[in-house]
N, C-alpha and C. Protein backbone atom coordinates (compact mmCIF):
# COMPACT_ATOMS: atom_id res chain seq x y z
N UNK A 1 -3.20 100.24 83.42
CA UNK A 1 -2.53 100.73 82.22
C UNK A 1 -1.01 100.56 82.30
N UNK A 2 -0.58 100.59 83.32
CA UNK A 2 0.90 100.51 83.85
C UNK A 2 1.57 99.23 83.41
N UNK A 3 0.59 98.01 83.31
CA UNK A 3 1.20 96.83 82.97
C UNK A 3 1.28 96.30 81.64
N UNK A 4 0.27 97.19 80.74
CA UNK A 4 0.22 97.32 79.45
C UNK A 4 1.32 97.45 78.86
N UNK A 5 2.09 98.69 79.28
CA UNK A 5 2.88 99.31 78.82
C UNK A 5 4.25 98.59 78.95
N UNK A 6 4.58 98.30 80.24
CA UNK A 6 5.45 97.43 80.36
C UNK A 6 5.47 95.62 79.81
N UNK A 7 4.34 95.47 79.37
CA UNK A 7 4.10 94.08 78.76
C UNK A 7 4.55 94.33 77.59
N UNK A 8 4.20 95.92 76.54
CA UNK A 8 4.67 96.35 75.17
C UNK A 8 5.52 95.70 75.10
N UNK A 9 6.73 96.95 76.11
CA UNK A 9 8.12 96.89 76.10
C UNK A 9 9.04 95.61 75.68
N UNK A 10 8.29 94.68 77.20
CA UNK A 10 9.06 93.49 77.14
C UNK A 10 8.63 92.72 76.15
N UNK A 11 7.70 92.49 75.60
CA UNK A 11 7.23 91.69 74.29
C UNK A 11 7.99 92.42 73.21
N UNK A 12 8.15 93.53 72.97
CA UNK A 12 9.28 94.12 71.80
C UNK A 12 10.43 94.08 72.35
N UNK A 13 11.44 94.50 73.19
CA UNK A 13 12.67 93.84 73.69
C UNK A 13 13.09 92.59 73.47
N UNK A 14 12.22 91.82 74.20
CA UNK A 14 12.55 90.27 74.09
C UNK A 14 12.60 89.50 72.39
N UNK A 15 11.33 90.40 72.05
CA UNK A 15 11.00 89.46 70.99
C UNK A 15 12.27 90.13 69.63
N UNK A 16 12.34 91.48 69.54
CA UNK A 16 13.80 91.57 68.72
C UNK A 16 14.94 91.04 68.98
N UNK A 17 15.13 90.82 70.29
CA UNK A 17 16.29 90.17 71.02
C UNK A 17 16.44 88.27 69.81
N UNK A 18 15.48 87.93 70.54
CA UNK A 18 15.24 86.64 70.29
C UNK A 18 15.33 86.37 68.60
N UNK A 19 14.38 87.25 68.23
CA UNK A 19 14.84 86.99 66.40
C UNK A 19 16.20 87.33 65.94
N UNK A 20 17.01 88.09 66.31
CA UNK A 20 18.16 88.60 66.10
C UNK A 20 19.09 86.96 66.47
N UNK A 21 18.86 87.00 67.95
CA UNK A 21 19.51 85.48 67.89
C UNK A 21 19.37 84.47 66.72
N UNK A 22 17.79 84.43 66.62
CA UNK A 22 17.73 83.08 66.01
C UNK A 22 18.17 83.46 64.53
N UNK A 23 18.55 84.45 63.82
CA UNK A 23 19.22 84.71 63.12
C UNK A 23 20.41 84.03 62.68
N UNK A 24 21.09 84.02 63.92
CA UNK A 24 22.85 83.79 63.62
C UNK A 24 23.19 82.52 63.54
N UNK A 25 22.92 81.08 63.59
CA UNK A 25 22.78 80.00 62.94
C UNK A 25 22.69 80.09 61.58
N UNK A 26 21.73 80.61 61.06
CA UNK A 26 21.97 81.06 59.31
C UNK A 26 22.72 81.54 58.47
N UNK A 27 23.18 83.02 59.41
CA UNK A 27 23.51 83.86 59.16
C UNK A 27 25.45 83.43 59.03
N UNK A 28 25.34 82.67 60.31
CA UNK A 28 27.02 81.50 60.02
C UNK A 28 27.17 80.68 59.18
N UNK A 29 25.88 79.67 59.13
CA UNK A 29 26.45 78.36 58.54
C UNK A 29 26.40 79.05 56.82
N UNK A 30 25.68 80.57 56.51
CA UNK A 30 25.94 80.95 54.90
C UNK A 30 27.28 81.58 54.80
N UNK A 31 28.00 82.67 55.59
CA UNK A 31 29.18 82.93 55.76
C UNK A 31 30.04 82.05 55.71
N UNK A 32 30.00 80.93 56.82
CA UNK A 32 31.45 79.61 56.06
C UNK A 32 31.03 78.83 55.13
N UNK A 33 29.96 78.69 54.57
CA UNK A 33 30.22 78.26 53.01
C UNK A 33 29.15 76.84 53.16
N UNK A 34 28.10 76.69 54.58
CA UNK A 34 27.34 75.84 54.94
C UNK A 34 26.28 75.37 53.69
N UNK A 35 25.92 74.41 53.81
CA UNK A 35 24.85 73.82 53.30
C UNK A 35 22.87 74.66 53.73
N UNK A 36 22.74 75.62 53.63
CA UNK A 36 21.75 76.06 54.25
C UNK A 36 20.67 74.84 53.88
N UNK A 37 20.51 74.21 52.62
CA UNK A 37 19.23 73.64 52.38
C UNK A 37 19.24 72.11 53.24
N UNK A 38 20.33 71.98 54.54
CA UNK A 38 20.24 71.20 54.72
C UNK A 38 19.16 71.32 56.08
N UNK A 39 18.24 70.55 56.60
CA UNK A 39 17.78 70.48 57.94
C UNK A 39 18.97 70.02 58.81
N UNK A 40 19.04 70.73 59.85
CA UNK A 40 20.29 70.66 60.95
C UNK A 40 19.52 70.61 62.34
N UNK A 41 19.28 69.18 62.99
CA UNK A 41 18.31 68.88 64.24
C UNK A 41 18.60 69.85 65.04
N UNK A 42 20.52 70.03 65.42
CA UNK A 42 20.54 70.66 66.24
C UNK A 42 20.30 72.05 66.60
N UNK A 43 20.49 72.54 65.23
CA UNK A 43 19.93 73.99 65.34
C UNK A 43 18.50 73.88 65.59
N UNK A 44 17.59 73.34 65.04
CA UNK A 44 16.28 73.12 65.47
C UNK A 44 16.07 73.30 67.17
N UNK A 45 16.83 72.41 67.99
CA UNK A 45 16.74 72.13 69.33
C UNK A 45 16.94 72.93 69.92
N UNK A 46 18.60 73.53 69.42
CA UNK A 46 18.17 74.78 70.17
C UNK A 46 17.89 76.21 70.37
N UNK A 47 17.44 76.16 69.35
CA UNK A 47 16.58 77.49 68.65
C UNK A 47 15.28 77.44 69.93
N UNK A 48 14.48 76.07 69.67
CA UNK A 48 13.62 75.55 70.93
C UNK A 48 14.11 75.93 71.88
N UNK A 49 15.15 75.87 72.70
CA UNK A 49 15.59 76.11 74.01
C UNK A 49 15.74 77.32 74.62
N UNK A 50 16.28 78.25 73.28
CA UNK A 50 16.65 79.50 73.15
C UNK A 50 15.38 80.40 73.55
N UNK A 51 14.43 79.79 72.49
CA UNK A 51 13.26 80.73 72.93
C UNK A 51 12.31 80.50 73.84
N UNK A 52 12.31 79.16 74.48
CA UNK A 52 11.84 78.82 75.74
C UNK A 52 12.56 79.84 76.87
N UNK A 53 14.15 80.20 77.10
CA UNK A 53 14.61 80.50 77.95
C UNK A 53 13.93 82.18 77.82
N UNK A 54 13.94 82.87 76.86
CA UNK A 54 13.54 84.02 76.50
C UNK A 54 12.16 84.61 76.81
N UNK A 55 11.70 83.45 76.71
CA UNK A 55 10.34 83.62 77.04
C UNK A 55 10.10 83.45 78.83
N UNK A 56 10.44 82.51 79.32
CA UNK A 56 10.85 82.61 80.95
C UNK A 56 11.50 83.66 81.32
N UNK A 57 12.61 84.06 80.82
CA UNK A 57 13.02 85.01 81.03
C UNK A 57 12.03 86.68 81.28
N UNK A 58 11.66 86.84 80.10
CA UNK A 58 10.17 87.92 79.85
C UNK A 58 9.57 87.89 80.90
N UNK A 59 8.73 86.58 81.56
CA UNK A 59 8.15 86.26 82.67
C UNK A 59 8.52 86.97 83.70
N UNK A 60 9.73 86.23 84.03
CA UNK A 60 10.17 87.03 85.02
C UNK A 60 10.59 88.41 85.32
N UNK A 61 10.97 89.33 84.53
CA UNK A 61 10.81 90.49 84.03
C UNK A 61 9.23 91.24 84.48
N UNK A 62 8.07 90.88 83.86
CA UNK A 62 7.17 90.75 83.55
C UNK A 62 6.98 91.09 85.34
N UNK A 63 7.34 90.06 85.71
CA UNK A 63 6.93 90.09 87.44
C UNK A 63 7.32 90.99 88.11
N UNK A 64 8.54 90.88 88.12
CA UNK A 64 9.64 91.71 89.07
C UNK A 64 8.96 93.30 88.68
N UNK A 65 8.17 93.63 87.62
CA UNK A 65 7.61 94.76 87.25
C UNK A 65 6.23 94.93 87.96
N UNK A 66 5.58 93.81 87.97
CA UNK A 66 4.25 94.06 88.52
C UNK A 66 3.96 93.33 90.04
N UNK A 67 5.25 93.60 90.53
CA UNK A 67 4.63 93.18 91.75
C UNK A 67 4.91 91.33 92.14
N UNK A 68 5.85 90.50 91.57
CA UNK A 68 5.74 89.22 91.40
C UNK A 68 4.48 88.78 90.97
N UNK A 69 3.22 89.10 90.32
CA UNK A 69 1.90 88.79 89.53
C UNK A 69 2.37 88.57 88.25
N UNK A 70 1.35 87.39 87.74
CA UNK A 70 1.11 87.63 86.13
C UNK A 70 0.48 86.25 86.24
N UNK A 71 -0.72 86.70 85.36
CA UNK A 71 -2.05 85.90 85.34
C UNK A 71 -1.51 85.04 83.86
N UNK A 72 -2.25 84.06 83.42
CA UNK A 72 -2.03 82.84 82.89
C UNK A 72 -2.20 83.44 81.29
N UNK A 73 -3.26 84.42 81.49
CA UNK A 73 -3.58 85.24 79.98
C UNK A 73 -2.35 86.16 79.93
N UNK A 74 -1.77 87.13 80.70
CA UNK A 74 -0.72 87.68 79.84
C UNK A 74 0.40 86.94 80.50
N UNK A 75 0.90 85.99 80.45
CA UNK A 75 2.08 85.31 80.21
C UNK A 75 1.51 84.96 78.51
N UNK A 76 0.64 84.22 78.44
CA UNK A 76 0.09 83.98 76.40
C UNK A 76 0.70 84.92 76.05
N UNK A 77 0.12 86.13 76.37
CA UNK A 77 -0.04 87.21 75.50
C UNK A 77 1.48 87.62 75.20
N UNK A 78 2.21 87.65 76.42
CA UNK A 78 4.13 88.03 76.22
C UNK A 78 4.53 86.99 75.49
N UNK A 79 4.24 85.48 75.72
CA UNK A 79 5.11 84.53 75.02
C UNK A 79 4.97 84.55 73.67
N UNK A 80 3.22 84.86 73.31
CA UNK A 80 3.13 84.94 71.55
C UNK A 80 3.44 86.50 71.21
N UNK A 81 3.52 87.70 71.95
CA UNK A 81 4.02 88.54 71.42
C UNK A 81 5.80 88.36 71.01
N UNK A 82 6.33 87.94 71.59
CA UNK A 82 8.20 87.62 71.28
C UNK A 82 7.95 86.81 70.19
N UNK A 83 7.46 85.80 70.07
CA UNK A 83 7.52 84.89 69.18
C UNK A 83 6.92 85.55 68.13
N UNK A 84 5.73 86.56 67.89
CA UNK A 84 5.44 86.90 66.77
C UNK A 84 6.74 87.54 66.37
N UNK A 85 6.87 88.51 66.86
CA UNK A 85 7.87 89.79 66.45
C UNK A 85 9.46 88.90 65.95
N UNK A 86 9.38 87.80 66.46
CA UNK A 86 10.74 87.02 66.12
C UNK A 86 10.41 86.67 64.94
N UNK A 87 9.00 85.72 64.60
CA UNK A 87 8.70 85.18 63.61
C UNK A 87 9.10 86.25 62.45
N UNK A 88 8.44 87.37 62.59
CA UNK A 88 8.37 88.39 61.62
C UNK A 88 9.74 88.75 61.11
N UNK A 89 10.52 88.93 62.21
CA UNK A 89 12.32 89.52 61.97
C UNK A 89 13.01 88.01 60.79
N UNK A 90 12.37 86.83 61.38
CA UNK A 90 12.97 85.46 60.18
C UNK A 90 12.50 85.49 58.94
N UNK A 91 10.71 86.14 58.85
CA UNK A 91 10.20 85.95 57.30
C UNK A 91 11.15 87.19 56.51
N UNK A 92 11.15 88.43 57.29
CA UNK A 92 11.79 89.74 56.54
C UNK A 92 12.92 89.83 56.13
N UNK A 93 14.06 88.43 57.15
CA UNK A 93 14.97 87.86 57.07
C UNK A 93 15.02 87.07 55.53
N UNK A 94 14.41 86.28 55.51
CA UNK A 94 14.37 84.96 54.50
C UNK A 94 14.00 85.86 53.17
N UNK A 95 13.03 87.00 53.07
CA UNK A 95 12.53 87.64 51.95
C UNK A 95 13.68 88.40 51.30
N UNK A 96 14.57 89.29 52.48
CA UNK A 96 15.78 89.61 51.73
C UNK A 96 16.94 88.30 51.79
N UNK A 97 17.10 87.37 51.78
CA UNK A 97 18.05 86.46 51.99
C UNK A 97 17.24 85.91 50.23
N UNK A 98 16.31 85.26 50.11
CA UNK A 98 15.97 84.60 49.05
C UNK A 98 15.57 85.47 47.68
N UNK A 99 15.37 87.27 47.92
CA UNK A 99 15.34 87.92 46.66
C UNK A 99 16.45 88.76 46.33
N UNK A 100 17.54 88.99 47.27
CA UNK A 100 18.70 89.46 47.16
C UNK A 100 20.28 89.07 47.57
N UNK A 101 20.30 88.08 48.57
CA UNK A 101 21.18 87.88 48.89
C UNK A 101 21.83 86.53 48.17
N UNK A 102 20.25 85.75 47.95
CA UNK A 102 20.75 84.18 47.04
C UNK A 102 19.48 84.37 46.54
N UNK A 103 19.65 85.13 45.31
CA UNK A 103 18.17 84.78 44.12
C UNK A 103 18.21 83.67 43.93
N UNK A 104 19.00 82.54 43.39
CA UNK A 104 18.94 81.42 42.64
C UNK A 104 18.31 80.58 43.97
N UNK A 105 18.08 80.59 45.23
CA UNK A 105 17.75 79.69 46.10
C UNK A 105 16.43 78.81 45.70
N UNK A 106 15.38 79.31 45.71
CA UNK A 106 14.13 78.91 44.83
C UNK A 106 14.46 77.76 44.06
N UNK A 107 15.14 78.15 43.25
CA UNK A 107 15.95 76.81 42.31
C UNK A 107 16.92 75.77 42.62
N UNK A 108 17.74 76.10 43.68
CA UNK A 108 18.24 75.29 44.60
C UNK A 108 17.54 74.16 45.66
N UNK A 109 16.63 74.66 45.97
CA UNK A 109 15.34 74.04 46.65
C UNK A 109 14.56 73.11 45.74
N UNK A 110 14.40 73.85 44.54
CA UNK A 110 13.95 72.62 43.98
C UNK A 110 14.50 71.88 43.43
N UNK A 111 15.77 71.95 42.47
CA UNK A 111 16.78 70.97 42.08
C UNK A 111 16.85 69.80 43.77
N UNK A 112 17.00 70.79 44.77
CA UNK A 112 17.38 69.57 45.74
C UNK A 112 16.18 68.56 46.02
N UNK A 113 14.79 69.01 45.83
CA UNK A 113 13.64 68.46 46.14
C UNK A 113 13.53 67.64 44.67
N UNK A 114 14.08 67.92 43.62
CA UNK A 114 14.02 67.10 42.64
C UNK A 114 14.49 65.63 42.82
N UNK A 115 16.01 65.59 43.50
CA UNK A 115 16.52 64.50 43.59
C UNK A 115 15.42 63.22 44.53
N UNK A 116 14.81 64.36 45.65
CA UNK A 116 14.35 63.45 46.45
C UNK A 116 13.27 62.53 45.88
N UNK A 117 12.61 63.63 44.50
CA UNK A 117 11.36 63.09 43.90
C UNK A 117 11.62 61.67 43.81
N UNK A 118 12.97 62.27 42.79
CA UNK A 118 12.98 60.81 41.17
C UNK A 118 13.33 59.61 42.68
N UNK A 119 14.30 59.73 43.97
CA UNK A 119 14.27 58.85 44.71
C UNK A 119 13.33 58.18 45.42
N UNK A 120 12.14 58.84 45.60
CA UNK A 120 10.88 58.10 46.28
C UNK A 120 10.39 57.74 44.76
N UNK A 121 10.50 57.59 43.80
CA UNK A 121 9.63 56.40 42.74
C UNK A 121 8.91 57.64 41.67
N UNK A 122 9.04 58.73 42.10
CA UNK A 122 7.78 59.60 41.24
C UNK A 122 8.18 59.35 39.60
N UNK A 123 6.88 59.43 38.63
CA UNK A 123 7.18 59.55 37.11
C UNK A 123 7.69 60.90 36.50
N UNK A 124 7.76 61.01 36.06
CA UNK A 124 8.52 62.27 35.23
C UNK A 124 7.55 63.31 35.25
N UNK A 125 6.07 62.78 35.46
CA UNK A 125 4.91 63.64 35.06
C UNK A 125 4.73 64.42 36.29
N UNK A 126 4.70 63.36 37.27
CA UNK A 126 4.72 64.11 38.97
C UNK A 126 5.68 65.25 39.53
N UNK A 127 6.99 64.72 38.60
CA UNK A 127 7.84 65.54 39.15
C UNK A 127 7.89 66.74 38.62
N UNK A 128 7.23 66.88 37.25
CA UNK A 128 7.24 68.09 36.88
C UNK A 128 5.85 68.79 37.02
N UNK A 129 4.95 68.03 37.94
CA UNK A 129 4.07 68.41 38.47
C UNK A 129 4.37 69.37 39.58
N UNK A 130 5.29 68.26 40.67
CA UNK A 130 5.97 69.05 41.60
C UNK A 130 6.47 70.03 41.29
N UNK A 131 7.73 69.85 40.86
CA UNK A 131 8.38 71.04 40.10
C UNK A 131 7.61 72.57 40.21
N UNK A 132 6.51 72.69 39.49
CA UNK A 132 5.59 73.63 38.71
C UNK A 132 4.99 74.13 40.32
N UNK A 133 4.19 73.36 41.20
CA UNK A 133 3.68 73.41 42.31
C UNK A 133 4.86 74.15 43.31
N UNK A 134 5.63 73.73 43.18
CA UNK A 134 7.10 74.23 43.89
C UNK A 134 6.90 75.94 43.58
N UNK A 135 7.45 75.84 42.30
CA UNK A 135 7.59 77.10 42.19
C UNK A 135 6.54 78.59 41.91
N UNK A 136 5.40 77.65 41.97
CA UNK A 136 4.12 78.48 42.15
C UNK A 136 4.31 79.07 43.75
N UNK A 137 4.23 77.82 44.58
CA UNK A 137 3.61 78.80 45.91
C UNK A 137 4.50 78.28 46.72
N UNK A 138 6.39 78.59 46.12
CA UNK A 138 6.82 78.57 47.15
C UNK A 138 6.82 79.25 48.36
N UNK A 139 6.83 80.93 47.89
CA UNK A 139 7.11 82.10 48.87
C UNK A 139 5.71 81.71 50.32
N UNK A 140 4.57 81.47 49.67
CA UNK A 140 3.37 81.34 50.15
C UNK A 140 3.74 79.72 51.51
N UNK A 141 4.82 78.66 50.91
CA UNK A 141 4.39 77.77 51.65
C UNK A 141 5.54 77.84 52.45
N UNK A 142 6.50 78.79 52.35
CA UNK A 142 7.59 78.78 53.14
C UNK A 142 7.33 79.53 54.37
N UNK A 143 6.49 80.52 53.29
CA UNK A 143 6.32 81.58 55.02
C UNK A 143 5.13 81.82 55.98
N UNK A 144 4.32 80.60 54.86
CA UNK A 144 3.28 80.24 55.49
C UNK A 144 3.49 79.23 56.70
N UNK A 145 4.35 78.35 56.37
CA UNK A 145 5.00 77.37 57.10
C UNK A 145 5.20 77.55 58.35
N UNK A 146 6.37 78.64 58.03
CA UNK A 146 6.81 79.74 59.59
C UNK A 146 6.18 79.86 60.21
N UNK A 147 5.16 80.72 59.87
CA UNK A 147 4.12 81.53 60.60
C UNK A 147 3.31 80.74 61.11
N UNK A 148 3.08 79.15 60.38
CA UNK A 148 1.81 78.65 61.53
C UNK A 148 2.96 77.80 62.41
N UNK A 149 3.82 77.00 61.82
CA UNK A 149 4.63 76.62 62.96
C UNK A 149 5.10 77.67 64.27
N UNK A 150 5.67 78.70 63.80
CA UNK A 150 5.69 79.64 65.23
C UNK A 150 4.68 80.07 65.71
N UNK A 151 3.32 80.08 65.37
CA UNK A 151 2.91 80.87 65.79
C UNK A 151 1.97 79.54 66.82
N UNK A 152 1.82 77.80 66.39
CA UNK A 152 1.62 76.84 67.17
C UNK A 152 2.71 76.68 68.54
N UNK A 153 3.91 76.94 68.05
CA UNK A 153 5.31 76.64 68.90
C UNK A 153 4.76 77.69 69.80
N UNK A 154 4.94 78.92 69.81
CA UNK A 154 4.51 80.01 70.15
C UNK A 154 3.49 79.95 71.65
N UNK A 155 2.40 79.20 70.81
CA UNK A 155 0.91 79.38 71.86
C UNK A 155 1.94 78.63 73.09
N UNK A 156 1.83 76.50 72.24
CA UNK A 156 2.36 75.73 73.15
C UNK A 156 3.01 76.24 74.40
N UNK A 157 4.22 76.37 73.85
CA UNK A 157 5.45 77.24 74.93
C UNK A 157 4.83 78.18 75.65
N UNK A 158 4.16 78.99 75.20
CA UNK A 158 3.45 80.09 76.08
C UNK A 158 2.60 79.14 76.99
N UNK A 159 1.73 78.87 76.67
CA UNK A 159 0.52 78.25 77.15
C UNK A 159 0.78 77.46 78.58
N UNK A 160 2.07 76.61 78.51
CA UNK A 160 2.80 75.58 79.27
C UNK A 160 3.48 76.65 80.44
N UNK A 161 4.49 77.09 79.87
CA UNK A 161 5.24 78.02 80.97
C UNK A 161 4.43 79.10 81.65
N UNK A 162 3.66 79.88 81.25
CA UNK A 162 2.13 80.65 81.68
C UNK A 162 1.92 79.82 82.76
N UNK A 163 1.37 78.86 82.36
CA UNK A 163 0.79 77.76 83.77
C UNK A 163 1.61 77.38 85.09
N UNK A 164 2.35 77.85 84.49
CA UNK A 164 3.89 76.84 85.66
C UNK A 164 4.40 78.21 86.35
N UNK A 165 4.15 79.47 85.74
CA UNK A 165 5.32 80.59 86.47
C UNK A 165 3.58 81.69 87.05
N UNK A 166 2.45 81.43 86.51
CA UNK A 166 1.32 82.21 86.76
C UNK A 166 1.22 82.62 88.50
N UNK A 167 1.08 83.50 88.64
CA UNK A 167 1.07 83.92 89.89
C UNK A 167 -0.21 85.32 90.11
N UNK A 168 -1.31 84.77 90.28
CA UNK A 168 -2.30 85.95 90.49
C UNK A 168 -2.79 86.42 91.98
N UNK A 169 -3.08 87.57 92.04
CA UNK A 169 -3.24 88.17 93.60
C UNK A 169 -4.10 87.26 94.07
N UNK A 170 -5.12 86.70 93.78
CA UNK A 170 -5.61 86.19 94.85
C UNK A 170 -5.39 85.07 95.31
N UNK A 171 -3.91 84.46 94.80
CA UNK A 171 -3.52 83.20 95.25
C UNK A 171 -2.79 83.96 96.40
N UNK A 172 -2.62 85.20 96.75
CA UNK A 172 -1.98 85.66 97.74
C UNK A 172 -2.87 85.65 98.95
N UNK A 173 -4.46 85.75 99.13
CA UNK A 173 -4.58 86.11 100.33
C UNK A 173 -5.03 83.98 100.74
């Protein structure tokens, strides 16, 4: 029960930690006057890096608590707990960012996805096909998006580093 508890901890520590970070890339490039609708690789990369280190980090934590142990299942279990709880802090993030902070975004998104239409060849009919599709299920495909991308990123990363830092008692005797 002892390791339960301390697995909580560090899966809620880490994982508010970590969303809070991955926050502040946004949270800057809208303060100086950034392009948010742009994709930016590098923030991508190292957002990746960020929460790779966080998650090793946990690990080790994780150990130094139980004895240098931790079996291959709860390293998963810590790496997708941070990553959920992060995931969650970005959608709750994005929900007040896109219904209060920039209502018009929705429309920004799609004016910008408009241009790309009429540039890949689409007819007028498609695009206001798109258009319509856009703004039906954006909320649904944005944060649907998130959630399966982090929550794939999530396993991966877990799954990988689990294997590499796993240390169970009976590799001891």
């Amino acid at each position: 029960m002892e390791n339960q508890a301390s697995t909580k901890n560090i899966i809620i520590n880490y994982g508010l930690i970590l969303g809070v970070i991955g926050l502040l890339p946004s949270l800057i490039k809208y303060a100086m006057g950034g392009n948010y609708l742009e994709n930016d690789s590098i923030s991508g990369i190292l957002s990746v890096i960020v929460s790779i280190i966080f998650i090793v980090l946990a690990y080790k934590k994780f150990k130094t608590n139980n004895n240098g142990f931790m079996t291959w299942g709860q390293g998963v279990k810590i790496g997708m707990g941070i990553i959920f709880i992060s995931m969650i802090i970005t959608i709750l993030y994005l929900l007040l960012f896109t219904n209060f902070i920039e209502p018009d975004f929705k429309a920004q998104v799609i004016e910008a996805s408009e241009q790309k239409w009429i540039d890949a060849g689409y007819s007028d009919d498609q695009i206001e096909m798109s258009k319509e599709m856009t703004n039906k299920y954006f909320n649904l495909s944005m944060f649907g998006g998130i959630a399966i991308m982090s929550l794939f990123f999530g396993f991966v990363v877990s799954a990988i580093t689990s294997a590499i830092m796993k240390k169970n008692e009976e590799e001891q005797y």
